[in-house]
Protein backbone atom coordinates (compact mmCIF):
# COMPACT_ATOMS: atom_id res chain seq x y z
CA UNK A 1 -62.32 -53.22 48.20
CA UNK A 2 -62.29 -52.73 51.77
CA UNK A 3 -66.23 -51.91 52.01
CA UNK A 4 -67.70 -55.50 51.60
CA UNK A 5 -70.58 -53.90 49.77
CA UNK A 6 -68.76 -52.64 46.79
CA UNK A 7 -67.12 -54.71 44.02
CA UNK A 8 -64.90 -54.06 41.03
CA UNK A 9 -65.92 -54.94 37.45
CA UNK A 10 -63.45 -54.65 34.77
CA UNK A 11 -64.58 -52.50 31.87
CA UNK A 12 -61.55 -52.94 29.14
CA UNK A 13 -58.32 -54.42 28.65
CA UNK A 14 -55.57 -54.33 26.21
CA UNK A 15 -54.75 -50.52 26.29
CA UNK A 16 -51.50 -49.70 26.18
CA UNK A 17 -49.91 -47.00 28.86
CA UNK A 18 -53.18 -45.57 28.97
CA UNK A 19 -52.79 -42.03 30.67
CA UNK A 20 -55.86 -40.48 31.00
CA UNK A 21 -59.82 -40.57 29.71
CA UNK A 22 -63.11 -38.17 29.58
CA UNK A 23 -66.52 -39.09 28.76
CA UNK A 24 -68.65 -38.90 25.84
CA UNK A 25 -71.75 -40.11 27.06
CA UNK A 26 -72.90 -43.12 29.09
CA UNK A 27 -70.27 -46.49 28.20
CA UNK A 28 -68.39 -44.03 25.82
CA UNK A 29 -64.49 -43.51 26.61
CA UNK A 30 -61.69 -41.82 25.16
CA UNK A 31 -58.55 -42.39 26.65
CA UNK A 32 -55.32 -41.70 25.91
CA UNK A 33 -52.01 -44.08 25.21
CA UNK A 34 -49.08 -42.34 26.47
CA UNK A 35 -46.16 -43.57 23.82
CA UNK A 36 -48.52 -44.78 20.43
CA UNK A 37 -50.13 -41.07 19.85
CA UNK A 38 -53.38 -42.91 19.72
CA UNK A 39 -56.54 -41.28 20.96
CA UNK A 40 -58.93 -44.32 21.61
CA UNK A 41 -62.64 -44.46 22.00
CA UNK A 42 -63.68 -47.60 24.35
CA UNK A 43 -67.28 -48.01 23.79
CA UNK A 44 -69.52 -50.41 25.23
CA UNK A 45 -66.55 -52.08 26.72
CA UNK A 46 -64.73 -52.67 23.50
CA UNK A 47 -61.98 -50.87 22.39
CA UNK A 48 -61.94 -49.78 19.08
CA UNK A 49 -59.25 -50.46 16.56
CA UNK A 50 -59.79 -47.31 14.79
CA UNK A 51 -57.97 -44.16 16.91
CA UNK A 52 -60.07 -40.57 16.50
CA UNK A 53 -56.46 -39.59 16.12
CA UNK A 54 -52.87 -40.60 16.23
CA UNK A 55 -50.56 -37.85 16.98
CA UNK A 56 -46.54 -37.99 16.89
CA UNK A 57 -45.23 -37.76 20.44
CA UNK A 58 -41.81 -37.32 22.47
CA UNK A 59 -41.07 -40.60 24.41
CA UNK A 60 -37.61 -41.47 25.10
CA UNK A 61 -38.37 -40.45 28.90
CA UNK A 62 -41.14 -41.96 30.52
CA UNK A 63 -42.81 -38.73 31.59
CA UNK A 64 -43.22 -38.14 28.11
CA UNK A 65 -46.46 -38.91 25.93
CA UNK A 66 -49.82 -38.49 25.14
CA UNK A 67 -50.79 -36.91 28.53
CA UNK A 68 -54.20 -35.31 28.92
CA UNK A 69 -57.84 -34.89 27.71
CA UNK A 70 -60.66 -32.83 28.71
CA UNK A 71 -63.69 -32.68 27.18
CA UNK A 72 -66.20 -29.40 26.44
CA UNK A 73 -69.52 -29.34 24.79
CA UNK A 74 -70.10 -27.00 21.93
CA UNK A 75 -71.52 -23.32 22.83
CA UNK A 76 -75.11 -24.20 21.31
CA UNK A 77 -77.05 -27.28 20.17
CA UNK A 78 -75.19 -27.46 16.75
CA UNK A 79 -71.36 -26.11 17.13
CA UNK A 80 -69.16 -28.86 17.54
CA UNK A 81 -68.20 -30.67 20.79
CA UNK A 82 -64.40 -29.50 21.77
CA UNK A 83 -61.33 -32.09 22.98
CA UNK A 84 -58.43 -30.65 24.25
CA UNK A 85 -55.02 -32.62 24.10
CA UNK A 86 -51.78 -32.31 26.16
CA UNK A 87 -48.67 -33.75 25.08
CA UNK A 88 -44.81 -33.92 24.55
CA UNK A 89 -43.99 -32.91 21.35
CA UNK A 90 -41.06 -34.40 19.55
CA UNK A 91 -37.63 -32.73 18.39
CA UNK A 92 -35.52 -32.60 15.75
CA UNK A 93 -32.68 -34.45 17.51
CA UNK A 94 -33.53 -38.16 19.19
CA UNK A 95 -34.25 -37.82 22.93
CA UNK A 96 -35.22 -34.44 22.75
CA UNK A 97 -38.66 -32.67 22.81
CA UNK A 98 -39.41 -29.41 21.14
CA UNK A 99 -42.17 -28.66 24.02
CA UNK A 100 -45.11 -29.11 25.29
CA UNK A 101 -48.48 -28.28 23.94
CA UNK A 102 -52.53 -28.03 24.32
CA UNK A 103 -54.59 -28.51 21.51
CA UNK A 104 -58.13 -27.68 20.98
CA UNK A 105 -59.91 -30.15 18.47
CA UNK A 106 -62.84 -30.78 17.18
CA UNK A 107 -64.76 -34.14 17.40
CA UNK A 108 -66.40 -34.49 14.33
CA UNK A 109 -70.73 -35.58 15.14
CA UNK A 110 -69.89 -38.95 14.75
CA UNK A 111 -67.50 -39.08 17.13
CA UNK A 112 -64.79 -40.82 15.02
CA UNK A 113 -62.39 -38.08 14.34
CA UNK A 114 -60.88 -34.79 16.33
CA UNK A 115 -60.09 -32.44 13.27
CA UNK A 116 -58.77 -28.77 12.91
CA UNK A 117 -56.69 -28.71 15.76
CA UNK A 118 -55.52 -25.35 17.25
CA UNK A 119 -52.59 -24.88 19.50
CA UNK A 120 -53.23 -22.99 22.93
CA UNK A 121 -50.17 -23.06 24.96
CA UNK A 122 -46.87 -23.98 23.92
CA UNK A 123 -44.79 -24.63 27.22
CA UNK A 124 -41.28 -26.21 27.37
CA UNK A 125 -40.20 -29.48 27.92
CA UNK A 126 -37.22 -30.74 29.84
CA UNK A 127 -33.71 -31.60 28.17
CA UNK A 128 -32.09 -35.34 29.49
CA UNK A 129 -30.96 -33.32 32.39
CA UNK A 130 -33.91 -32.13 33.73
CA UNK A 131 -32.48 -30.64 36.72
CA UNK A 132 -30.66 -28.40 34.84
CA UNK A 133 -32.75 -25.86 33.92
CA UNK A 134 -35.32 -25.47 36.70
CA UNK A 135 -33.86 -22.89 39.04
CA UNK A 136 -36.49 -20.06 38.38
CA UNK A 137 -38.86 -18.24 40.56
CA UNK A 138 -41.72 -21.05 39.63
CA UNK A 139 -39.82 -23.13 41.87
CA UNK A 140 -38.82 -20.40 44.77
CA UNK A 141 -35.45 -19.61 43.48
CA UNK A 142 -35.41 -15.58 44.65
CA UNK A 143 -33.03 -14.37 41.84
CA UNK A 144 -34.12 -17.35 39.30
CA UNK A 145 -35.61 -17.08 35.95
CA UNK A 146 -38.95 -15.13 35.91
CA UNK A 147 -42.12 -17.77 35.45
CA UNK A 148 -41.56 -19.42 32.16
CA UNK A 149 -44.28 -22.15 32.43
CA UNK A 150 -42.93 -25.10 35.05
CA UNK A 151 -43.75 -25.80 38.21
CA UNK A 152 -47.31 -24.44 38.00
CA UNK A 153 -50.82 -24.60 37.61
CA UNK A 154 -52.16 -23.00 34.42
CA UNK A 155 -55.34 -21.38 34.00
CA UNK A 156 -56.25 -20.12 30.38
CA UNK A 157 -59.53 -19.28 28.30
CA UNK A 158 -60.83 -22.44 26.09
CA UNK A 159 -59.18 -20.16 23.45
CA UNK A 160 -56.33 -20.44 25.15
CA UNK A 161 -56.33 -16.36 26.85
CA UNK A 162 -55.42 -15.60 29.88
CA UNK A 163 -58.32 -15.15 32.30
CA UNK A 164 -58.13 -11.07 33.80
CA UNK A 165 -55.09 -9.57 34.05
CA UNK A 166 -53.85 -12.62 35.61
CA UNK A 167 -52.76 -12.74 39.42
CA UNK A 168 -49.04 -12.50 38.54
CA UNK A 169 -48.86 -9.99 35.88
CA UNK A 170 -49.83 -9.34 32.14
CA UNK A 171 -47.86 -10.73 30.09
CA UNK A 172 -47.32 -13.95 28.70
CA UNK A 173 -46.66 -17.07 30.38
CA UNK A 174 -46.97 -15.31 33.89
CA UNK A 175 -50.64 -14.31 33.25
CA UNK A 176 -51.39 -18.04 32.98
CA UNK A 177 -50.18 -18.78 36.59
CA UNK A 178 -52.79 -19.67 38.92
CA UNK A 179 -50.19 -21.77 41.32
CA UNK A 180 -46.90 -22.46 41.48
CA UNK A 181 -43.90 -23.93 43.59
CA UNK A 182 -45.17 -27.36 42.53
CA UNK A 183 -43.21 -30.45 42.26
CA UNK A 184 -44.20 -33.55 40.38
CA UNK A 185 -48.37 -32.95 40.51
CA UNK A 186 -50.48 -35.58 38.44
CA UNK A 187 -54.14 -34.86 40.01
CA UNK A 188 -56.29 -32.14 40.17
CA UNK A 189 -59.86 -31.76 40.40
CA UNK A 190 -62.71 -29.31 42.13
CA UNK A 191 -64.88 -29.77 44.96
CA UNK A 192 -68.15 -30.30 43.90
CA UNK A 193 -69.41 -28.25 47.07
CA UNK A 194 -66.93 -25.31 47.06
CA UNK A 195 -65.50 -25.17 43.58
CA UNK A 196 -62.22 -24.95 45.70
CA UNK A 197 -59.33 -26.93 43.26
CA UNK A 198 -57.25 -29.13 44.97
CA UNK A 199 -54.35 -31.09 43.90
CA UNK A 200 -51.56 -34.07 44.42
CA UNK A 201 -47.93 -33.57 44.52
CA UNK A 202 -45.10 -35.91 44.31
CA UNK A 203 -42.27 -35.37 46.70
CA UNK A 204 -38.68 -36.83 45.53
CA UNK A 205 -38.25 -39.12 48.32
CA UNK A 206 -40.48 -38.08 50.91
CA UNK A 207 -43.29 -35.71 51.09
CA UNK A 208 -46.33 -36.13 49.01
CA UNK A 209 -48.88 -33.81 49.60
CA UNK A 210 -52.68 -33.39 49.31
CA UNK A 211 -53.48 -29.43 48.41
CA UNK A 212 -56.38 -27.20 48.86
CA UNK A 213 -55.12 -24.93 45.42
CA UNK A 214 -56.17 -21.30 46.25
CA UNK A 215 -55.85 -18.38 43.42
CA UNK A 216 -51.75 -17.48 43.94
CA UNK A 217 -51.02 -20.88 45.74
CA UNK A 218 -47.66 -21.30 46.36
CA UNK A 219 -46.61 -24.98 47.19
CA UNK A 220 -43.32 -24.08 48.61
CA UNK A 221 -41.08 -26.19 46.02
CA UNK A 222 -38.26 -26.23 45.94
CA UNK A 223 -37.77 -24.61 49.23
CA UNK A 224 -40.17 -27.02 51.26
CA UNK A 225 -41.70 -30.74 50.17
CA UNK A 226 -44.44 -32.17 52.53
CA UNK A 227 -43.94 -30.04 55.66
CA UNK A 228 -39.95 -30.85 56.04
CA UNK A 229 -36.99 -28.74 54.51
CA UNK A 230 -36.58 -30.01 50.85
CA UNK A 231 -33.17 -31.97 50.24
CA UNK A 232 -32.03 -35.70 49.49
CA UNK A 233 -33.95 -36.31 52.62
CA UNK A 234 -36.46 -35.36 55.13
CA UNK A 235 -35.14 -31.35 56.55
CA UNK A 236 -36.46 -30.15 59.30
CA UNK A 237 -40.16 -29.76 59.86
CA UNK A 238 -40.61 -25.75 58.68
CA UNK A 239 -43.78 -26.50 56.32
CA UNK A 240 -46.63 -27.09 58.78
CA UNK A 241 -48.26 -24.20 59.39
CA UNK A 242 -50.14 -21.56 56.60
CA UNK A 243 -46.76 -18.63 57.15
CA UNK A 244 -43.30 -18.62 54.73
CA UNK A 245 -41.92 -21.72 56.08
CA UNK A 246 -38.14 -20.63 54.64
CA UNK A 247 -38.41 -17.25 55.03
CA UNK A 248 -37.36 -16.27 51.70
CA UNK A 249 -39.87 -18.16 49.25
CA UNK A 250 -40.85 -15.96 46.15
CA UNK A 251 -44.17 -14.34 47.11
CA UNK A 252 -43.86 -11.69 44.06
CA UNK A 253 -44.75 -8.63 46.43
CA UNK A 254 -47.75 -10.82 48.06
CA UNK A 255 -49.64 -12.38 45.77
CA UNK A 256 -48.37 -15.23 45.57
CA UNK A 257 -49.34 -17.17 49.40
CA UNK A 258 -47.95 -20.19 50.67
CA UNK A 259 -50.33 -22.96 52.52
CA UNK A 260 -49.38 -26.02 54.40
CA UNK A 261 -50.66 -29.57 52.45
CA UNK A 262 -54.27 -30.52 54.08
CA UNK A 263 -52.51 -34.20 54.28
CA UNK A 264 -48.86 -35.36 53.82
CA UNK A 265 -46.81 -38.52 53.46
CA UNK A 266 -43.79 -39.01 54.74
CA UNK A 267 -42.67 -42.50 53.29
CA UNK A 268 -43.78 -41.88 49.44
CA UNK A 269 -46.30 -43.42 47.68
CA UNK A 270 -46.79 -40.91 44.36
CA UNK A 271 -50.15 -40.12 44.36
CA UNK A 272 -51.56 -39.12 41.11
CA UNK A 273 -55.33 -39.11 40.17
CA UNK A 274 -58.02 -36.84 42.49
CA UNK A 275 -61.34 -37.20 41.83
CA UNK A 276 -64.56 -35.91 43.53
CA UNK A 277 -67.30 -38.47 43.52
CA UNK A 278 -69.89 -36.13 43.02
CA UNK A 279 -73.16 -39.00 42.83
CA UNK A 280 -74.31 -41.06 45.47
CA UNK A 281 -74.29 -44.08 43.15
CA UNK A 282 -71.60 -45.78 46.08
CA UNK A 283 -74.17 -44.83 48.80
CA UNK A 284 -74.86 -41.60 50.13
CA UNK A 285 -71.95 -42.31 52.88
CA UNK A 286 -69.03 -41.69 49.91
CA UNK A 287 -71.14 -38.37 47.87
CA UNK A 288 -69.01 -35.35 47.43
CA UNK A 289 -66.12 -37.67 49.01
CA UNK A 290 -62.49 -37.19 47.85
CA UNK A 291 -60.56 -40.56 45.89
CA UNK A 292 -56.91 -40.38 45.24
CA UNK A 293 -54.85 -42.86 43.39
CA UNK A 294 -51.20 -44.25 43.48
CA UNK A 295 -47.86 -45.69 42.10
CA UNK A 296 -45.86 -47.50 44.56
CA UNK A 297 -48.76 -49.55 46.34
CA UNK A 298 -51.79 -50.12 43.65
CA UNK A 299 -54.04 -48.43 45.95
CA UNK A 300 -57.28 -46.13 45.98
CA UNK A 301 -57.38 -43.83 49.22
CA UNK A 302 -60.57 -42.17 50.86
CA UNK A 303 -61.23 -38.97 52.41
CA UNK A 304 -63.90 -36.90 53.75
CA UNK A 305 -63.68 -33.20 54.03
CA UNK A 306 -64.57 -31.26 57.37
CA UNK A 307 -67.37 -29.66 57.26
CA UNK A 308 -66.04 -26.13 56.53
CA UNK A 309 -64.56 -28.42 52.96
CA UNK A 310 -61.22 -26.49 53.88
CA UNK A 311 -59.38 -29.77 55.02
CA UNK A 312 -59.57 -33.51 55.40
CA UNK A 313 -61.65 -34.89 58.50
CA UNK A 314 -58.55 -37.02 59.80
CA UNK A 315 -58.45 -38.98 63.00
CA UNK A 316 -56.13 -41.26 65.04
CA UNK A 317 -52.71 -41.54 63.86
CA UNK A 318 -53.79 -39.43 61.38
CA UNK A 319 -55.27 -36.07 62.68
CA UNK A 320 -52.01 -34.40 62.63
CA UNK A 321 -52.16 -34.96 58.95
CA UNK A 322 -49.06 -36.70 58.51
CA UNK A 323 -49.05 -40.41 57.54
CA UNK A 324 -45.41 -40.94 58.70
CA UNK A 325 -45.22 -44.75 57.71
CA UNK A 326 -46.99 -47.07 55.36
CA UNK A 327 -49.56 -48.61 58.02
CA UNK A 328 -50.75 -44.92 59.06
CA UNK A 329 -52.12 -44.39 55.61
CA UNK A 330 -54.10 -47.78 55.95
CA UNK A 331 -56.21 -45.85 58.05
CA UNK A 332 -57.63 -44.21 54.79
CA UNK A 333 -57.05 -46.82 52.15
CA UNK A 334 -60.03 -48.07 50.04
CA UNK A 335 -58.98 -50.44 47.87
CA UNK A 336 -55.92 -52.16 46.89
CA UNK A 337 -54.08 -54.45 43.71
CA UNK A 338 -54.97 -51.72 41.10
CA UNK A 339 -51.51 -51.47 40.12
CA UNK A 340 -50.57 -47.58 39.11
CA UNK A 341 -53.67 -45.71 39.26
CA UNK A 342 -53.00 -43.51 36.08
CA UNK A 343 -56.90 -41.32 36.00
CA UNK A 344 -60.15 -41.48 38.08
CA UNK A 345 -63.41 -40.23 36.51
CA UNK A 346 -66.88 -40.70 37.69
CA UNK A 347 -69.33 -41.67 34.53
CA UNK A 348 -72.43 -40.63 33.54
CA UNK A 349 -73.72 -43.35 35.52
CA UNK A 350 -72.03 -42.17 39.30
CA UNK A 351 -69.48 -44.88 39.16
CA UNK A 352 -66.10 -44.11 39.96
CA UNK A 353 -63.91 -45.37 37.28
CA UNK A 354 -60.39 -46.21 37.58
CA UNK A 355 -57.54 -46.04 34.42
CA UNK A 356 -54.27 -47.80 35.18
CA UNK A 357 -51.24 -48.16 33.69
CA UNK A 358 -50.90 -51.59 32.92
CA UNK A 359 -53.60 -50.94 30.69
CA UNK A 360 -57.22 -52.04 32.46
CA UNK A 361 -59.94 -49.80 32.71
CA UNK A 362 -62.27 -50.88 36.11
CA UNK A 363 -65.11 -49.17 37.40
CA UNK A 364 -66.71 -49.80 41.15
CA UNK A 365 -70.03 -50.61 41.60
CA UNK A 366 -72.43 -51.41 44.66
CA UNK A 367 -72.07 -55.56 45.06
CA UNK A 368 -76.23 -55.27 45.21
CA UNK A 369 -78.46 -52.58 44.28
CA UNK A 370 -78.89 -49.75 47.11
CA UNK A 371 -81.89 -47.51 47.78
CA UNK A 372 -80.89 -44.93 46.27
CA UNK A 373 -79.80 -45.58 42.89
CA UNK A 374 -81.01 -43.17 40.88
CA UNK A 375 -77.64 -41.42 40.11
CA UNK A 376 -77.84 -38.22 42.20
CA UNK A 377 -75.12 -36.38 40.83
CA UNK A 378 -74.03 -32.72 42.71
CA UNK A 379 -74.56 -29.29 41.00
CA UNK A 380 -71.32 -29.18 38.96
CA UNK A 381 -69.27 -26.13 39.68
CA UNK A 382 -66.66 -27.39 37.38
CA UNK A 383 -68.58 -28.11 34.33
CA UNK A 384 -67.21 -28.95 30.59
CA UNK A 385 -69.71 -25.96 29.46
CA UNK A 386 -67.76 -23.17 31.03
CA UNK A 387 -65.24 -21.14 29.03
CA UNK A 388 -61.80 -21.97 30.69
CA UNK A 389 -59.05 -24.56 31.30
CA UNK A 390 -57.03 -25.24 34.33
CA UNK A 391 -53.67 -27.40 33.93
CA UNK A 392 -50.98 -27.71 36.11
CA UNK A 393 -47.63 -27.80 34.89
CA UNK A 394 -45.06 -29.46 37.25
CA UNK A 395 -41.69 -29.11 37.80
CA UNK A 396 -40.23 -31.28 35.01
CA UNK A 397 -41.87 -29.72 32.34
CA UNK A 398 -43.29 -32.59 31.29
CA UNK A 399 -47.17 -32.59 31.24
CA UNK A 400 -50.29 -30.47 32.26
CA UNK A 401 -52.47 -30.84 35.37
CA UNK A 402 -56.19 -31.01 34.60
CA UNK A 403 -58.33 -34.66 35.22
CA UNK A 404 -55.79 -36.86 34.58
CA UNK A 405 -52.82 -37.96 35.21
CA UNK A 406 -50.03 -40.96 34.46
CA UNK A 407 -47.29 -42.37 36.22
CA UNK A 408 -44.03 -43.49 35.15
CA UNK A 409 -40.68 -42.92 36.85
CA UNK A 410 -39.65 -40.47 38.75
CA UNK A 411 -37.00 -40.83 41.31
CA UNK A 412 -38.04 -43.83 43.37
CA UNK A 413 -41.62 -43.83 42.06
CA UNK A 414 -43.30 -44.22 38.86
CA UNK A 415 -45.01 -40.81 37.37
CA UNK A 416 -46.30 -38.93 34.73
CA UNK A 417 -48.51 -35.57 34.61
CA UNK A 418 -50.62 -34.78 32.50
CA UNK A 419 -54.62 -33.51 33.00
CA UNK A 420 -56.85 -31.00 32.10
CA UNK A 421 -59.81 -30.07 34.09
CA UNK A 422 -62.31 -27.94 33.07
CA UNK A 423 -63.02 -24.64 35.86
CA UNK A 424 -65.81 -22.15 36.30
C-alpha cells in the first residue's frame, strides 16, 4: 500500500477463478468461481466445502463463466432474501454457448441454498468468432442490426421489466438499454453522493476509459476508444470533448448522447472493478473516494471526484485526463502485487475488500486504529432494497455489468465481465 498507515490482511484462499462476491452480513461472502458453477459462501474466513449452488456453465473461452452476483433483501421482514446470478450458459455443441442469462434466486433462511430460480434476461453470447457478429447499432454501426443486447448497459425491474417506456423504445431488448457503444466494461458502481453510475471500459490496445454513465450514454464504440479514432492502433484524437466525435455515431434521433471518458489510458492496463468507498473506516481522507482495479499491473488506483462529483480531481501530468504512459498513472496508484483485481466491495464493516483472480480474497484495513472508527457509512443511493437491476452488457456478449467483474483474456489483457449492481 502506498499510504504507510494502511495494511492488507488476507481474508481467504483457495478459490478458484473467483469472479465476483456480495455480502450477507458482517464476515459472510458469497463469491462466485467462474469455470466450476459453484456459488461459495466464505464465512468467517473459511470457505465452505458445501456450494449454495452449482450451476452448469459455458467455458471453453475465458470470458465465459459464472460471472455476477448481486444481492437484495426481501420486500418485508419475512419474504425471502433475493440473489441474482449472471452467467454463460452452455450449448448443445462443444465450444458454444446457448446465451447469456440472469437469474433471480432465492436464498433459503439458512443461507445454505439459492432455490426456485427464475430467468430475467436471456441475452446472447458470442460464437468462436466473436467479431463476427457485432456490427449493430449497439456498437455505432449506422445501418447495423437494431440493439439486440451487446455492447450495453442494462437496466431492468428485479422482475426482470423494463423500467418506463425505456429511453430507446418499447419493445424488447431496446427498452432495457440504459447505455451503449461500450467495449469490454467489467466495473460499474454509483456514487454514493450523486447516485450518478459510472463505469470501466477496456480498450483493445489502447484506450481504457473511466465513465460518468448518464441515462442514454453513448460510449462511442466502435467508432471512438479512449479519446483517439478506434482501429488496430491509436487514430487520431476526435474523442475529447462532450460533441459526436465521428460525426456519424448512432444517436437514435437524440437520445442517445455521447460524453468524453472523465479519465483515459493510453498504454492499457484493463481496468475492471469500481467501487465507491462509501465509510470512512480508511480515514475520512478516502470517504466517498473512487477505487478501480486491474489486469496487466496487479494494481488498485485512487481517485477523488471534483467537487461538482461530475469528474476526477486530476493534477500534474494528469489534469488533461490522459495517462499516456505507465509512470503517469503512478500518480494515482494505491496499491500494487494484487495480481488481477477481479471485484471490489466494501463490507459491512467499511473495509474495502479486494477479489482476485488467482483466487485470494484481501481486505485493507487501517495498520492502527484511527479516531474515527465507528464505520460511518454514506446514505446509500444505490441500495439492495430498491426494485431494479443495472448490468452492463459489453461488446462480446459475454457477461453483465453490475458490482463485479473478472478478467481473463482479451486481446493483450486478461478480462471478463460480469456484475450486477443494484440502482435506485
Amino acid at each position: 500500500m502506498n499510504d504507510p498507515n494502511l495494511k492488507v490482511e488476507v481474508v481467504a484462499k483457495g478459490l478458484q477463478i473467483p469472479t465476483s462476491m456480495a455480502f450477507l452480513g458482517p464476515d459472510n461472502i458469497l463469491v462466485l468461481e467462474k469455470n466450476t458453477g459453484n456459488v461459495l459462501r466464505v464465512l468467517n474466513g473459511e470457505i465452505l466445502k458445501t456450494p449454495l449452488l452449482h450451476v452448469n456453465v459455458a467455458t471453453p473461452f475465458i470470458e465465459w463463466g459464472l460471472l455476477g452476483i448481486a444481492v437484495s433483501k426481501g420486500s418485508n421482514a419475512i419474504a425471502p432474501r433475493s440473489v441474482f446470478l449472471y452467467y454463460t450458459k452452455p450449448g448443445g455443441a462443444s465450444g458454444f454457448a446457448s446465451g447469456n442469462g440472469l437469474y433471480r434466486y432465492e436464498l433459503t433462511t439458512d443461507n445454505t441454498q439459492l432455490i426456485n430460480p427464475k430467468l430475467l434476461l436471456d441475452l446472447p453470447a458470442n460464437t468462436p468468432n466473436p467479431q463476427a457478429s457485432h456490427q449493430g447499432q449497439a456498437q455505432n454501426v449506422e445501418k447495423g442490426r437494431p440493439l439486440d443486447g451487446t455492447s450495453g448497459i442494462l437496466r431492468v425491474t428485479q422482475d426482470g421489466e423494463p423500467v418506463g417506456n425505456g429511453i430507446f423504445g418499447g419493445s424488447a431488448p431496446a427498452n432495457a438499454y440504459y447505455a451503449y457503444g461500450i467495449r469490454n466494461s467489467f466495473g460499474i458502481d454509483f456514487d454514493p453522493v450523486t447516485g450518478k453510475l459510472w463505469d470501466t471500459e477496456n480498450g483493445p490496445t489502447f484506450g481504457d476509459e473511466i465513465n460518468l454513465v448518464n441515462p442514454g450514454f453513448n460510449s462511442g464504440w466502435s467508432q471512438v476508444m479512449g479519446i483517439w479514432k478506434a482501429g488496430p492502433s491509436p487514430g487520431p484524437v476526435i474523442g475529447d470533448v462532450n460533441s459526436n466525435p465521428a460525426k456519424n455515431l448512432v444517436s437514435f434521433g437524440g437520445d442517445g448522447i455521447y460524453r468524453a471518458p472523465e479519465f483515459t489510458w493510453l498504454p492499457t492496463i484493463g481496468p475492471t472493478a469500481l467501487k465507491f468507498l462509501d465509510s470512512a473506516q480508511l480515514g475520512t481522507q478516502y470517504q466517498n473516494d473512487m477505487f478501480v482495479g486491474d489486469v496487466n499491473t496487479g494494481s488498485l488506483y485512487h481517485f477523488k471526484l471534483n467537487q461538482q462529483r461530475d469528474g476526477l480531481a486530476l493534477t500534474g501530468a494528469l489534469a488533461d485526463k490522459v495517462a499516456n504512459t505507465q509512470q503517469e498513472s503512478q500518480q494515482v496508484v494505491f496499491g500494487q502485487g494484487f495480481g488481477t483485481i477481479t471485484d471490489l466491495q466494501v463490507g459491512p464493516d467499511g473495509y474495502l475488500y479486494v477479489l482476485t483472480f488467482g483466487g485470494a480474497l484481501y481486505r485493507i484495513v487501517p495498520l492502527h486504529p484511527i479516531s474515527n472508527n465507528s464505520i460511518e457509512k454514506a446514505p446509500s443511493t444505490s441500495s439492495t432494497d430498491n426494485n431494479n437491476i443495472k448490468a452492463s452488457h459489453h461488446h462480446h456478449n459475454k457477461s453483465l455489468t453490475t458490482t463485479s467483474s473478472s478478467p481473463a483474456s482479451n486481446n493483450n489483457h486478461k478480462s471478463v465481465p460480469g456484475i450486477l449492481e443494484p440502482v435506485n
